[in-house]
Structure formats: structure tokens, C-alpha cells
Protein backbone atom coordinates (compact mmCIF):
# COMPACT_ATOMS: atom_id res chain seq x y z
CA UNK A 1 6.87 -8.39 13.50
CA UNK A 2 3.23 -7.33 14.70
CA UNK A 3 2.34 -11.50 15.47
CA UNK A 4 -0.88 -12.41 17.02
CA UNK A 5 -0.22 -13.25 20.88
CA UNK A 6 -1.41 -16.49 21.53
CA UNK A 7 -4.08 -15.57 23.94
CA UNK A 8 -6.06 -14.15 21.38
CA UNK A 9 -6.05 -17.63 19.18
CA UNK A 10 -6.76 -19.31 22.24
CA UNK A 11 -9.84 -17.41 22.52
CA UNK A 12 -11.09 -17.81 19.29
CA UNK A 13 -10.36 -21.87 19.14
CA UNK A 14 -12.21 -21.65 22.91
CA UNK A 15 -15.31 -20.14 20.97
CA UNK A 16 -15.21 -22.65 18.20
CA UNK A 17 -15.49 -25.40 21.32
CA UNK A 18 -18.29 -23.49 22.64
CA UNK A 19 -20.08 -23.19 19.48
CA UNK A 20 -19.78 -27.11 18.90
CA UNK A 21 -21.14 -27.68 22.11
CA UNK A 22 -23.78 -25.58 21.86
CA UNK A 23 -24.59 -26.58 18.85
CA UNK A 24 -27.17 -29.37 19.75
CA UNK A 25 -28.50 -27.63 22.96
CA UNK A 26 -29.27 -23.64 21.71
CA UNK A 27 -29.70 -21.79 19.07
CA UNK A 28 -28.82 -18.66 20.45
CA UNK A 29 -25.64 -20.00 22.44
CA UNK A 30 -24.20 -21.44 19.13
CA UNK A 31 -25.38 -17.95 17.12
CA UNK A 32 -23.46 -15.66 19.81
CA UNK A 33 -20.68 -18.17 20.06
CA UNK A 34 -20.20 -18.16 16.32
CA UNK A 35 -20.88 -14.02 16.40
CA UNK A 36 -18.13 -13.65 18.51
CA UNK A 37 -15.69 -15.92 16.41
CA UNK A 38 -16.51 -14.21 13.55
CA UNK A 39 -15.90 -10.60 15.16
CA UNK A 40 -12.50 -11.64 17.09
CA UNK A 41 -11.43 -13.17 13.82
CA UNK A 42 -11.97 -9.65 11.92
CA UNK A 43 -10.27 -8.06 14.72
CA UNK A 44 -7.29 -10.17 14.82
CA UNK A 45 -7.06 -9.98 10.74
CA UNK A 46 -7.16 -6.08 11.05
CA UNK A 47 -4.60 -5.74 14.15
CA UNK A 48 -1.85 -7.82 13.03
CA UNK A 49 -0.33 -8.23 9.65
CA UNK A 50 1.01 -11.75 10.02
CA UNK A 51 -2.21 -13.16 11.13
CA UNK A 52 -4.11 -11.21 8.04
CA UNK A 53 -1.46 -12.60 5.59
CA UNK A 54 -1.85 -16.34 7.28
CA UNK A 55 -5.83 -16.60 7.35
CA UNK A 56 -5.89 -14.85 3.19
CA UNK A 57 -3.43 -17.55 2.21
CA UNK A 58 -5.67 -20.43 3.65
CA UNK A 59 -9.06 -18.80 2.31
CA UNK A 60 -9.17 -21.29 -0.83
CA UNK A 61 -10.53 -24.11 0.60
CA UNK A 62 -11.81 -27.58 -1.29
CA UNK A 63 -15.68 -26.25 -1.08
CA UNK A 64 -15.74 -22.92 -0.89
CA UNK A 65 -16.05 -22.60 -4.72
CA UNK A 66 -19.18 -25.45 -4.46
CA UNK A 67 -20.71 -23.30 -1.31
CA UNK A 68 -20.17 -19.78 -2.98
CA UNK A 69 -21.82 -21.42 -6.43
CA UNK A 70 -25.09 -22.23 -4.02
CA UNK A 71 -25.39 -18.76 -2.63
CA UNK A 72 -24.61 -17.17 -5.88
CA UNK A 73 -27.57 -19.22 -8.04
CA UNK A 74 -29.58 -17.84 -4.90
CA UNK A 75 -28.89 -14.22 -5.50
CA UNK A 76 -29.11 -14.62 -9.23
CA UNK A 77 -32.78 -15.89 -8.62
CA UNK A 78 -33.58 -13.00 -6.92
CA UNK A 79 -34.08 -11.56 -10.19
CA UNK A 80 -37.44 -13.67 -10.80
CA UNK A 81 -38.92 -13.54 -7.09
CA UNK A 82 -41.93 -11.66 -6.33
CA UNK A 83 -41.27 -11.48 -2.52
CA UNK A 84 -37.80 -9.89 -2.17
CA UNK A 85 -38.23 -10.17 2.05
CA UNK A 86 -38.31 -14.11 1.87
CA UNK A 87 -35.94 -14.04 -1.04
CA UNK A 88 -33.16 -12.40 1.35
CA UNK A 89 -34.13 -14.42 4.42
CA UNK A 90 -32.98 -17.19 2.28
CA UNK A 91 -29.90 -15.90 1.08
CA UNK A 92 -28.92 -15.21 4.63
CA UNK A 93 -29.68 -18.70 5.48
CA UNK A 94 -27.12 -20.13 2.50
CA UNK A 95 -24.26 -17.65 3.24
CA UNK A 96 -23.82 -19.96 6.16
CA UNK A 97 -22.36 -22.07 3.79
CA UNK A 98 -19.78 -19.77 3.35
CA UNK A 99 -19.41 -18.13 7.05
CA UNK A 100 -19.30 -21.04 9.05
CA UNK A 101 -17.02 -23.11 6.75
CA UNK A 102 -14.79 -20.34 6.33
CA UNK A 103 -14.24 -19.44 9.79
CA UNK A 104 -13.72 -22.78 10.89
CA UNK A 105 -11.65 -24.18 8.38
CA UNK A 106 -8.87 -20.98 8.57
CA UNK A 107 -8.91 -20.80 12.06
CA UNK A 108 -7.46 -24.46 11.73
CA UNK A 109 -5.34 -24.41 9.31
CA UNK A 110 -3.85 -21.44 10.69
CA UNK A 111 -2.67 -23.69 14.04
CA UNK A 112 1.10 -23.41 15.01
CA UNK A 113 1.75 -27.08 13.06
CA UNK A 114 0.04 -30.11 12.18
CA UNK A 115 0.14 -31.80 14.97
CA UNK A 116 -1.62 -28.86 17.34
CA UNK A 117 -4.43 -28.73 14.01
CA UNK A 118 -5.23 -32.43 14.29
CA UNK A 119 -5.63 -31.86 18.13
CA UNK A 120 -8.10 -29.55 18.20
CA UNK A 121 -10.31 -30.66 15.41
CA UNK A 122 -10.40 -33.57 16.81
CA UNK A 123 -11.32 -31.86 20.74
CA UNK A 124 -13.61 -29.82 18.59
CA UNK A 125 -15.67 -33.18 17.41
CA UNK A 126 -15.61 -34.58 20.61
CA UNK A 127 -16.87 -31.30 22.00
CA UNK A 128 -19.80 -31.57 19.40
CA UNK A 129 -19.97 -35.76 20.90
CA UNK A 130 -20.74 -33.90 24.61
CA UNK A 131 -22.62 -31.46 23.37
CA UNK A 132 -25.37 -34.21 22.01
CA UNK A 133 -24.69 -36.56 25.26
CA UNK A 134 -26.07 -33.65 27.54
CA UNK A 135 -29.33 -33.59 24.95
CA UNK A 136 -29.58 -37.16 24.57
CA UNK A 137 -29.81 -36.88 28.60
CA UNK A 138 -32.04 -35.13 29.28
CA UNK A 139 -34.24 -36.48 26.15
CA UNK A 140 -34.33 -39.97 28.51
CA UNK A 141 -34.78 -38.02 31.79
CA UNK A 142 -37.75 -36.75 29.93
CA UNK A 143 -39.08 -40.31 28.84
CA UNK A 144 -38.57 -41.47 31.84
CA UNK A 145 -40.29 -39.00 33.84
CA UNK A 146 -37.37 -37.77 35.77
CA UNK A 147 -37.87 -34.24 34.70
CA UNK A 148 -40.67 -32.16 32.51
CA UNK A 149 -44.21 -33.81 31.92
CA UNK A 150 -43.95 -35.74 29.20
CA UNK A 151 -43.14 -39.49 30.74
CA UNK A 152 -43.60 -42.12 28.02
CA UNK A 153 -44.49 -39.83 25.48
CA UNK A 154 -43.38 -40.53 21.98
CA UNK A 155 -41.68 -39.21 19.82
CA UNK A 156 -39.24 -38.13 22.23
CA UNK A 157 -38.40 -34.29 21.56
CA UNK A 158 -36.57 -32.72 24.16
CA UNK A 159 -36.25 -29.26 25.01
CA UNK A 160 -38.60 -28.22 22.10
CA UNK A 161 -35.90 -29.84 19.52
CA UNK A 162 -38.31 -31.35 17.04
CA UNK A 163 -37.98 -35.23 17.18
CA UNK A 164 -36.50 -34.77 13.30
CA UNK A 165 -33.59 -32.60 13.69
CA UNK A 166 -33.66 -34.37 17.37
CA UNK A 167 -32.95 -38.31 15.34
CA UNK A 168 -30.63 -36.87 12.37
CA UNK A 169 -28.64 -34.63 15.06
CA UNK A 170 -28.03 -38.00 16.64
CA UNK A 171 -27.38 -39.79 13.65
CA UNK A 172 -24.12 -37.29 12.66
CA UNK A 173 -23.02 -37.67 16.17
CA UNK A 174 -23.21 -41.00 16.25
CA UNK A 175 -21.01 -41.33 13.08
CA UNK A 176 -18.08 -39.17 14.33
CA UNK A 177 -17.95 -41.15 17.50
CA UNK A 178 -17.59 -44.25 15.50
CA UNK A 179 -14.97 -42.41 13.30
CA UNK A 180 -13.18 -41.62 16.59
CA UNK A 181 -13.12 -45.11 18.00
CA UNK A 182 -11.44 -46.62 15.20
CA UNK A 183 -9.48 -43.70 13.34
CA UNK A 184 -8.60 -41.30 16.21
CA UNK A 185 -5.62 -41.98 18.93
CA UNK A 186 -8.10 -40.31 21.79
CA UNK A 187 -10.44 -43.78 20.43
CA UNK A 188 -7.59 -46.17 20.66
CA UNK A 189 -7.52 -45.57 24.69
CA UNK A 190 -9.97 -48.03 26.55
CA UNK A 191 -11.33 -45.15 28.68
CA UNK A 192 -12.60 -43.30 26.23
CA UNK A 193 -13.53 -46.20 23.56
CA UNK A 194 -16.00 -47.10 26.44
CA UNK A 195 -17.56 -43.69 26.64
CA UNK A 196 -17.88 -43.39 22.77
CA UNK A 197 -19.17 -46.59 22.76
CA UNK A 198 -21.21 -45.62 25.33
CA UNK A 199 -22.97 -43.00 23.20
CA UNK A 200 -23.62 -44.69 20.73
CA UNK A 201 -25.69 -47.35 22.53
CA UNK A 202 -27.55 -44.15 23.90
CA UNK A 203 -28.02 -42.07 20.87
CA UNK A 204 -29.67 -45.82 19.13
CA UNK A 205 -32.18 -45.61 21.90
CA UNK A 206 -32.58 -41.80 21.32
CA UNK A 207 -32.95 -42.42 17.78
CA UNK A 208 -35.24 -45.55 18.22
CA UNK A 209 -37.36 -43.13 20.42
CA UNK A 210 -37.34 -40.05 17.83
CA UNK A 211 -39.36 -42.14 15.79
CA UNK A 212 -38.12 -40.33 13.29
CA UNK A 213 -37.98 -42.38 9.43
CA UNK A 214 -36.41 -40.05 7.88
CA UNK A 215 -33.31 -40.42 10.12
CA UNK A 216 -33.92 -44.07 9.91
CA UNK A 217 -33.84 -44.29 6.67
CA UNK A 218 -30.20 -41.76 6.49
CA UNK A 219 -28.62 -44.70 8.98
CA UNK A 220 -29.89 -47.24 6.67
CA UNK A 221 -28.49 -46.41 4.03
CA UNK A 222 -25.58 -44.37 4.77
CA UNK A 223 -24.57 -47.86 6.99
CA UNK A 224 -24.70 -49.46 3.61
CA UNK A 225 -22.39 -47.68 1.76
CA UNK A 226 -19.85 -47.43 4.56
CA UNK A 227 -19.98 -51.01 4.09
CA UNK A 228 -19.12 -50.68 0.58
CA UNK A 229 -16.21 -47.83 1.19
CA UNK A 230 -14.83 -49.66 4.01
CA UNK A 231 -14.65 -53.79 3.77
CA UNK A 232 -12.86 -55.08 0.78
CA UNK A 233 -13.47 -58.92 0.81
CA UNK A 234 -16.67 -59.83 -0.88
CA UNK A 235 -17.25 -62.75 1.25
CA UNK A 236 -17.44 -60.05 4.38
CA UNK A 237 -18.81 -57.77 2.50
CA UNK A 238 -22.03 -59.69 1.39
CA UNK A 239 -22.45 -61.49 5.17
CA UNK A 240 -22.21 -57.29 6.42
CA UNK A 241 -24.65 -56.43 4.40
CA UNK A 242 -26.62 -59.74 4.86
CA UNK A 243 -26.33 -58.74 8.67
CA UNK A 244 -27.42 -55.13 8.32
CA UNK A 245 -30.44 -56.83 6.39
CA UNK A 246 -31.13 -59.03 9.06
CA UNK A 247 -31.03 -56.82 12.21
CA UNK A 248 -33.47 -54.40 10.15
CA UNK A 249 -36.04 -57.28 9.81
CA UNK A 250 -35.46 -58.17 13.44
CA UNK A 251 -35.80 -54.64 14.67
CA UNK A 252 -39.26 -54.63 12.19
CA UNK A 253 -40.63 -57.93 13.63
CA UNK A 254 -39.95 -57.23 17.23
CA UNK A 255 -39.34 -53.42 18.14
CA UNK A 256 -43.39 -52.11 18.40
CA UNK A 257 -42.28 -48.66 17.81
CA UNK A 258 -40.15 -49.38 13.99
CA UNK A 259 -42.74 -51.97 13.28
CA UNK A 260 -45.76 -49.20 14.02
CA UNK A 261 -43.64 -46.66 12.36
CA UNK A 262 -42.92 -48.36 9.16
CA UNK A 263 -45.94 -49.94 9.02
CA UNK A 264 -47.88 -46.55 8.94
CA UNK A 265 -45.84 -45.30 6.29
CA UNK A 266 -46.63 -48.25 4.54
CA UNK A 267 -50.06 -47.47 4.86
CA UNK A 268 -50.09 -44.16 3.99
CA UNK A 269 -48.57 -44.64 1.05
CA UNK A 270 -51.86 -47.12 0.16
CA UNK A 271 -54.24 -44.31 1.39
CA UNK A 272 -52.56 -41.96 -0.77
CA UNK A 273 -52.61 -44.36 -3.94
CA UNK A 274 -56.23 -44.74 -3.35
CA UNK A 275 -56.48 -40.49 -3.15
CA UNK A 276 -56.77 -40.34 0.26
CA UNK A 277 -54.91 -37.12 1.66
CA UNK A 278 -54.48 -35.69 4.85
CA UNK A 279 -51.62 -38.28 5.92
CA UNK A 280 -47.64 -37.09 6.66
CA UNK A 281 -46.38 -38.94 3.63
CA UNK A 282 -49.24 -37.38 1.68
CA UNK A 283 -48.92 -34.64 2.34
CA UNK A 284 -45.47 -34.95 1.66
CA UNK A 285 -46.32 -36.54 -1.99
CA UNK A 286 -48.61 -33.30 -2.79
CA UNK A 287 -45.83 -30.88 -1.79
CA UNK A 288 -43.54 -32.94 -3.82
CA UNK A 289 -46.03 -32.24 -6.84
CA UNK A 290 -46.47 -28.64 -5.68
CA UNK A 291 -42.17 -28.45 -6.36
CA UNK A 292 -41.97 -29.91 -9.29
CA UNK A 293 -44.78 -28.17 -10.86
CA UNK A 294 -42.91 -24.80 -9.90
CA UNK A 295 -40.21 -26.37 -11.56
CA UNK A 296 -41.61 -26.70 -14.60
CA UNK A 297 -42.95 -23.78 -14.79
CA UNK A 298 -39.07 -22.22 -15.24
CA UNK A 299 -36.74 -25.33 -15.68
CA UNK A 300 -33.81 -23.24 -15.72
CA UNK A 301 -33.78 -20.67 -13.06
CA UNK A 302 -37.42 -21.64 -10.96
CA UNK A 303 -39.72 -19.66 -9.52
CA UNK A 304 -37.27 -16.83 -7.84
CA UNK A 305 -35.26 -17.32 -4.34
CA UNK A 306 -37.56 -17.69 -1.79
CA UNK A 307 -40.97 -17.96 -3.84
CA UNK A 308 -41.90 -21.23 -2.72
CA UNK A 309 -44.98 -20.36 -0.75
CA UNK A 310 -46.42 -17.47 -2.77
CA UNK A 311 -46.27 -19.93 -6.17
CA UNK A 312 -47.97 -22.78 -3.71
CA UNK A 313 -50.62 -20.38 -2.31
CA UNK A 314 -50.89 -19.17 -5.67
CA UNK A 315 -52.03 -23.29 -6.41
CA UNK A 316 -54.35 -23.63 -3.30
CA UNK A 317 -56.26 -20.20 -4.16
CA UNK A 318 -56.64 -22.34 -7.83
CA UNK A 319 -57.93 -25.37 -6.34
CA UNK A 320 -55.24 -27.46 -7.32
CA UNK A 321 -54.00 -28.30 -4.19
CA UNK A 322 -55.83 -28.69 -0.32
CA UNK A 323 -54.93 -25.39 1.96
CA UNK A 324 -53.47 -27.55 4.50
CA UNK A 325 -50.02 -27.59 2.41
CA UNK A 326 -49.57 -24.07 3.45
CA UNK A 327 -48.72 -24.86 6.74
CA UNK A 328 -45.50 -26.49 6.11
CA UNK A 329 -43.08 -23.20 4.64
CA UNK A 330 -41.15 -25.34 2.92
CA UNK A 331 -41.50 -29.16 0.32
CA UNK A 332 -39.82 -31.94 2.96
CA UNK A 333 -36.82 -32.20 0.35
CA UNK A 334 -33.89 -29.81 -0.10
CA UNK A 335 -33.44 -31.42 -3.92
CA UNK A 336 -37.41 -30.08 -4.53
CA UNK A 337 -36.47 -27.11 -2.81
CA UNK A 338 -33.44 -26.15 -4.80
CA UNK A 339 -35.16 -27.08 -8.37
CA UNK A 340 -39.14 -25.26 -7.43
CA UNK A 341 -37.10 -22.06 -6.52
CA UNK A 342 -33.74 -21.86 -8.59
CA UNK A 343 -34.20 -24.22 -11.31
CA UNK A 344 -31.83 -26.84 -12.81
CA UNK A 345 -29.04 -23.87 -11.84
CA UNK A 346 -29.81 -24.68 -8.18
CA UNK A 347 -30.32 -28.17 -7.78
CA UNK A 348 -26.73 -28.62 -10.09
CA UNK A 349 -25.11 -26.48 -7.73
CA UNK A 350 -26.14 -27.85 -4.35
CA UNK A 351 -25.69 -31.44 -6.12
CA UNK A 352 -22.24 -30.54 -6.80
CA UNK A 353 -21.87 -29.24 -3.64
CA UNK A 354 -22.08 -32.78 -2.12
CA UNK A 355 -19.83 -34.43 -5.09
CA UNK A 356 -17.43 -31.84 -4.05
CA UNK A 357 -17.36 -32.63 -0.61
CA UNK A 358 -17.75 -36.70 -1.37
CA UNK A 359 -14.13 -36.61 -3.73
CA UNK A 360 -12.34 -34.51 -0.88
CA UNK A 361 -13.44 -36.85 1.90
CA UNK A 362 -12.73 -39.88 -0.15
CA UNK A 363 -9.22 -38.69 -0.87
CA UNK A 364 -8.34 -37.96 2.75
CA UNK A 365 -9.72 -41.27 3.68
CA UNK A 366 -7.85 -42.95 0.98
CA UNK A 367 -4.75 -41.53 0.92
CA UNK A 368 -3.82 -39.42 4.12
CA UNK A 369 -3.89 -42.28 6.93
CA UNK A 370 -3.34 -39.71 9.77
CA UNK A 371 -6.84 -37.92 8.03
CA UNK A 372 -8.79 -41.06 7.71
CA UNK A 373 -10.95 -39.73 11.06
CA UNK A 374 -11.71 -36.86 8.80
CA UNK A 375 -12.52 -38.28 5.84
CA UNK A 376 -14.73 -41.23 7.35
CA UNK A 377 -16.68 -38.91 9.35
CA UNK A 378 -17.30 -36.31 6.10
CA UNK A 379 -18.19 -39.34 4.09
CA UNK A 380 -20.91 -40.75 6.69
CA UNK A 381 -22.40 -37.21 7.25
CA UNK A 382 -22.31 -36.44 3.85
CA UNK A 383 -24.06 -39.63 2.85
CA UNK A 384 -26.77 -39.54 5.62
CA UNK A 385 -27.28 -35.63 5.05
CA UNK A 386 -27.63 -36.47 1.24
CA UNK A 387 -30.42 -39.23 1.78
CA UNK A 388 -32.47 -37.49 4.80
CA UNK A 389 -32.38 -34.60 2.61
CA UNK A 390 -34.87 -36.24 -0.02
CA UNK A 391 -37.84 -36.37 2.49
CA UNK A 392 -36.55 -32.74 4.44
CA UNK A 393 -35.60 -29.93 3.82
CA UNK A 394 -32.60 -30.01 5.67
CA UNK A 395 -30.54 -26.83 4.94
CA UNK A 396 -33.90 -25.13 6.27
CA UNK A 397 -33.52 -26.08 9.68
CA UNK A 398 -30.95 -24.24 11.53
CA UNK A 399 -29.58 -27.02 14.44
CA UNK A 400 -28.66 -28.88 11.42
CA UNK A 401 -27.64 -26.34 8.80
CA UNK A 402 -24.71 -25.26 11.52
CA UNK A 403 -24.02 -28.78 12.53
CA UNK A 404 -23.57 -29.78 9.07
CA UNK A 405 -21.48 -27.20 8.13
CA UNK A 406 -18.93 -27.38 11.33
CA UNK A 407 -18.09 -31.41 10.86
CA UNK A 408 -17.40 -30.78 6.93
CA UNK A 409 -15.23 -27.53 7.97
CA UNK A 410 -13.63 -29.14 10.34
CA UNK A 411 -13.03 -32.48 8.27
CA UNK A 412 -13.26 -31.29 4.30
CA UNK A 413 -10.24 -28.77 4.17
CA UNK A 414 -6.70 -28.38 3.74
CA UNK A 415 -4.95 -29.73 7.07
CA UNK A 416 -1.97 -29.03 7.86
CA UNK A 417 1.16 -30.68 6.62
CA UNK A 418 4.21 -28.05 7.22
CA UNK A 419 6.21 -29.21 10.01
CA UNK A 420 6.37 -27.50 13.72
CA UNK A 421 7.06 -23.41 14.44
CA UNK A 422 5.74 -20.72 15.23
CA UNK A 423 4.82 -19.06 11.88
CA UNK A 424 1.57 -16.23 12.74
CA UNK A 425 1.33 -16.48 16.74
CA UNK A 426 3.34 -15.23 19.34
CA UNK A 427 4.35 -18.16 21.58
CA UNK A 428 6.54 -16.27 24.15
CA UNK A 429 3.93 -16.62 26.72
CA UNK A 430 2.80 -19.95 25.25
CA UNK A 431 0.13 -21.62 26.89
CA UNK A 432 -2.14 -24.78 26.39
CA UNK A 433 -5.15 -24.35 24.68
């Protein structure tokens, strides 16, 4: 038989742990990491049969369906878009969805047994863990003064990551890592409980120092309804949640950054009730408008794939709306998003999307107790991604497009359950990855 040598599956699982560590620090190491991936995978699929006949039997995956259903509602509203350019750049930007899930998930499953696929997806999360310690680093050396020229200066942003993508990148790190201390056998060894615990403390203060509500508000409530999924007694239930109440108040009253934070928001909100724009969260409301009145102008399939900007430049050249709106490309929420450009078609499909990935997660949580660091982590990610995603435009932003993408294809997938052997790599020459 023509089998894949296992040098050349080592090489592709060694990408996927560059990509994951890249994946917080650059955009072009993660891009060439995943190019390369991509390409050795298409090489390996072409060269030897077994391999090809291996990674086609492990293509249907729990969300590819959900993910192909988003990029196809995209295409289809290509139909109705006036600027076929920006239309395609967004296309390209959705078939992620469907790349990077892919890839990852059947380069996984197709591991020599179960135990060697639980191994390195979980080495590929911690990889993603390091990845974010090395930014969250240098993000306080920054703050601090120790390097760059920015000592004291808020909101921490570090390397030119904007202090938004900067907070949530933290956030989805900071969820796997508590995943990993309570659901993983690497977590269950004091060494490394201390490290993850570790970051955690440190990605708080890096979060704290984002200033970022919008990842704030994604650890509020996705801390919530872990609380829900996870403790079973009422009695510890309601004193959790009565806890998670009381730290926030705390962390109001007597951190001067959340209090200043929150209470601007708060304030903004009253300037914008009293018509007052010019603010973030007004000009968030008026962009919010701006979607939904594309919206209604075609319920059903929206303005066309990528027409966002002409249809809102199309409202400032009318008066309806101040010009300053046209500097953001995009409505701060992926729901607006999906409904001002593809209609009640798009927002149902990227809505099911996250159902989709919410039953699978659940289920390996629930019932697979060797996949409960899987499905905890997908849940929490999920969850946060779901609620920062009403005040962003999330799927926009590339760092956490990718990110988002990896953890569920990693976690939301069919692992593998057949027992040890060789059954697509040549293990004569075995060695460890």
C-alpha cells in the first residue's frame, strides 16, 4: 500500500502548532503557517491513496453543513450587490469558515488512534495558551515601560493589536486554560495547574488593562451561564452567581479603570438619549440604525454581500446620517452585519451556525467524559464569541476570525473513538511528534 510516511504528518501537525501559536502574535506567521498546511495537505491527499481515502471519509464534520450554509447565503447575495470587489473580499473572508475548520478537524481525526488525537489537540490548545502568554508579555512590558514608549498608557494594545481583539483574544484563552485545569490530565499535574493558573491571573490584568467592555461584557456573561451548565445544586448555584454579582460591584466601586469605563458608557448612553452624537456608543447606536434600515429595505436577502458601506454612504450623501459613520467599514455587530447585507437568509444561517456548534459541544461535555475539555472550552468560546459579537463585528477581524475557528475545529468534531493501529501512516520509522 502507497501509506503516508509519518514524517510527512508530523509536518503538517508541526504547522498546525505553529499556526496556533502564531495565531495571537502575526498575521502573516499564522496566514503562511496555515498556507503551508493547506498545500502539504493537498499534496499528501494527491500522493498517497490511503491518506486521500482517510481525510474524504472524515470530511463530514458536525459544522461544516452550518459553515458552508454561511458562505453559500454570501455568494447567493452576490446577486443584489452593487460592488462585486467588496462582495468577494467578503466571501473570501467566510470561506475561512470552511478552510480552517476543515483542515484542522481532518488532520485530527485522521491521527493513528484516539489516544495520539486527544494528545495533540490538546498540545495544540496549549500551544494557542503560549502563544497569548508571549503577547500578554510583552503587553505589560509595554505598560510598564520596560520596552516601546507607551508606559502607563491605556488601553493597553500591544504590538499594534487593537485593545478589542487584544481583551476578547484573552478572554478565549483564558477559557481553555480553565478547561485544561480541571478537564485535561496535562491540568491535573501541579506544575502545570500553576502555570495555567498563572495565566489566567495575567490575562485578568491584561483584560482589566484592555479596557475593553465589549470583552467585559463576553466574560460576564459567558461566566454566567457556565455557572448554569456546570453547578447543579441550587443552593451553590444562586451563592455563584450571588458571588459573580458581588465581585462585579466590587471591581465597579473600587477598580478606577471599570468604574471610569462603565461609567462613560453609562453616560453616553444619556448623551445619546438627549441626541447628542459623536460618542463610541453613539456612534455605535447610529450604525445600528444604519443596519437595520438596510435591512428593511430587503428583509429577505439585504442589501447584497458586501454592500454595507455603499448603502450607508448612500444615507450620509442623504443627510440621514453624520459622515463620521463612514469611517468605521463595518456596524460593531456581526448579527447587524449578517441581516443589513444578506437578509433574514444570513442572520438564520450564522445564528444556526452557533446552535450548531452549542448542541455538539453540549453533547461532548455531557456525554463523552474523556471530551469534556472539548466541549467546555467550545461552549465558553462559543458563548463569549456569541455575546461580544452584538457590539463587534467579530468575524471581520482576522486575529479572531482564525482563533475562533481553530478552538471549535479542534474541539467541535468527530474525535476519535476506534482503538490503536496504524490505519493511513507509515509507522516503520515511527517517531514522536
Amino acid at each position: 500500500m502507497n501509506m503516508l510516511p509519518e514524517r510527512y504528518y508530523r509536518y503538517l501537525i508541526n504547522g498546525l502548532f505553529l499556526f496556533s501559536f502564531s495565531l495571537p502574535l502575526s498575521k502573516s506567521v499564522s496566514t503562511v503557517a496555515l498556507l503551508l498546511v493547506v498545500l502539504g495537505t493537498v499534496f499528501c491527499v494527491i500522493k498517497y491513496p490511503d491518506f486521500r481515502t482517510t481525510i474524504f471519509k472524515h470530511l463530514r464534520q458536525p459544522v461544516l453543513l452550518p459553515a458552508f450554509l454561511i458562505v453559500l447565503t454570501a455568494v447567493a447575495g452576490l446577486v443584489f450587490t452593487e460592488n462585486l470587489s467588496t462582495g468577494l473580499t467578503l466571501i473570501h473572508k467566510l470561506s475561512d469558515l470552511l478552510l480552517i475548520y476543515v483542515t484542522v478537524a481532518v488532520l485530527l481525526q485522521s491521527a493513528e488512534n484516539e489516544d495520539e488525537d486527544y494528545r495533540i489537540s490538546e498540545k495544540l490548545l496549549i500551544s494557542f495558551i503560549l502563544g497569548m502568554a508571549v503577547l500578554d508579555a510583552i503587553g505589560i512590558m509595554t505598560f510598564l515601560g520596560i520596552i516601546g514608549t507607551k508606559q502607563y498608557t491605556l488601553p493597553l494594545a500591544p504590538i499594534k493589536v487593537h485593545h478589542i481583539w487584544f481583551a476578547n483574544m484573552n478572554a478565549m484563552a483564558m477559557y481553555i486554560a480553565g478547561a485544561l485545569m480541571f478537564y485535561s490530565p496535562q491540568g491535573m499535574v501541579r506544575r502545570t495547574r500553576l502555570l495555567l493558573g498563572s495565566f489566567i491571573l495575567l490575562g485578568i490584568v491584561c483584560i482589566v488593562l484592555s479596557t475593553s467592555r465589549t470583552a467585559w461584557l463576553g466574560m460576564v456573561v459567558t461566566s454566567t451561564a457556565l455557572a448554569f451548565i456546570l453547578i447543579k445544586r441550587k443552593r451553590v448555584l444562586f451563592a455563584t452567581l450571588a458571588s459573580l454579582i458581588g465581585v462585579s460591584m466590587l471591581l465597579y466601586v473600587f477598580n478606577p479603570i471599570i468604574h471610569e469605563r462603565v461609567s462613560l458608557a453609562i453616560n453616553e448612553v444619556r448623551q445619546f438619549s438627549s441626541e447628542s452624537v459623536g460618542t463610541s456608543i453613539g456612534d455605535r447606536f447610529l450604525m445600528w440604525k444604519a443596519a437595520f434600515s438596510m435591512f428593511l429595505s430587503n428583509p429577505l436577502v439585504g442589501a447584497g454581500t458586501g454592500d454595507y458601506m455603499r448603502m450607508l454612504r448612500s444615507y450620509v450623501a442623504a443627510g440621514d446620517y453624520p459622515s463620521h459613520l463612514l469611517e468605521y467599514n463595518q456596524p460593531h455587530s456581526m448579527y447587524l452585519y449578517a441581516l443589513a447585507t444578506n437578509g433574514l437568509l444570513g442572520f438564520a444561517a450564522l445564528v444556526f451556525y452557533f446552535i450548531r456548534i452549542l448542541r455538539v459541544a453540549n453533547g461532548l461535555f455531557v456525554t463523552r467524559l474523556r471530551l469534556s475539555l472539548f466541549g467546555i472550552t467550545a461552549l465558553a468560546v462559543t458563548i463569549h464569541f456569541m455575546i461580544a459579537g452584538l457590539t463587534d463585528s467579530l468575524l471581520s477581524i482576522q486575529i479572531l476570525r482564525y482563533s475562533f475557528i481553530f478552538i471549535i475545529a479542534v474541539c467541535v468534531r468527530h474525535h476519535q473513538t476506534r482503538p490503536a493501529g496504524p490505519l493511513h501512516i507509515d509507522t516503520s520509522k515511527r517517531e514522536m511528534l
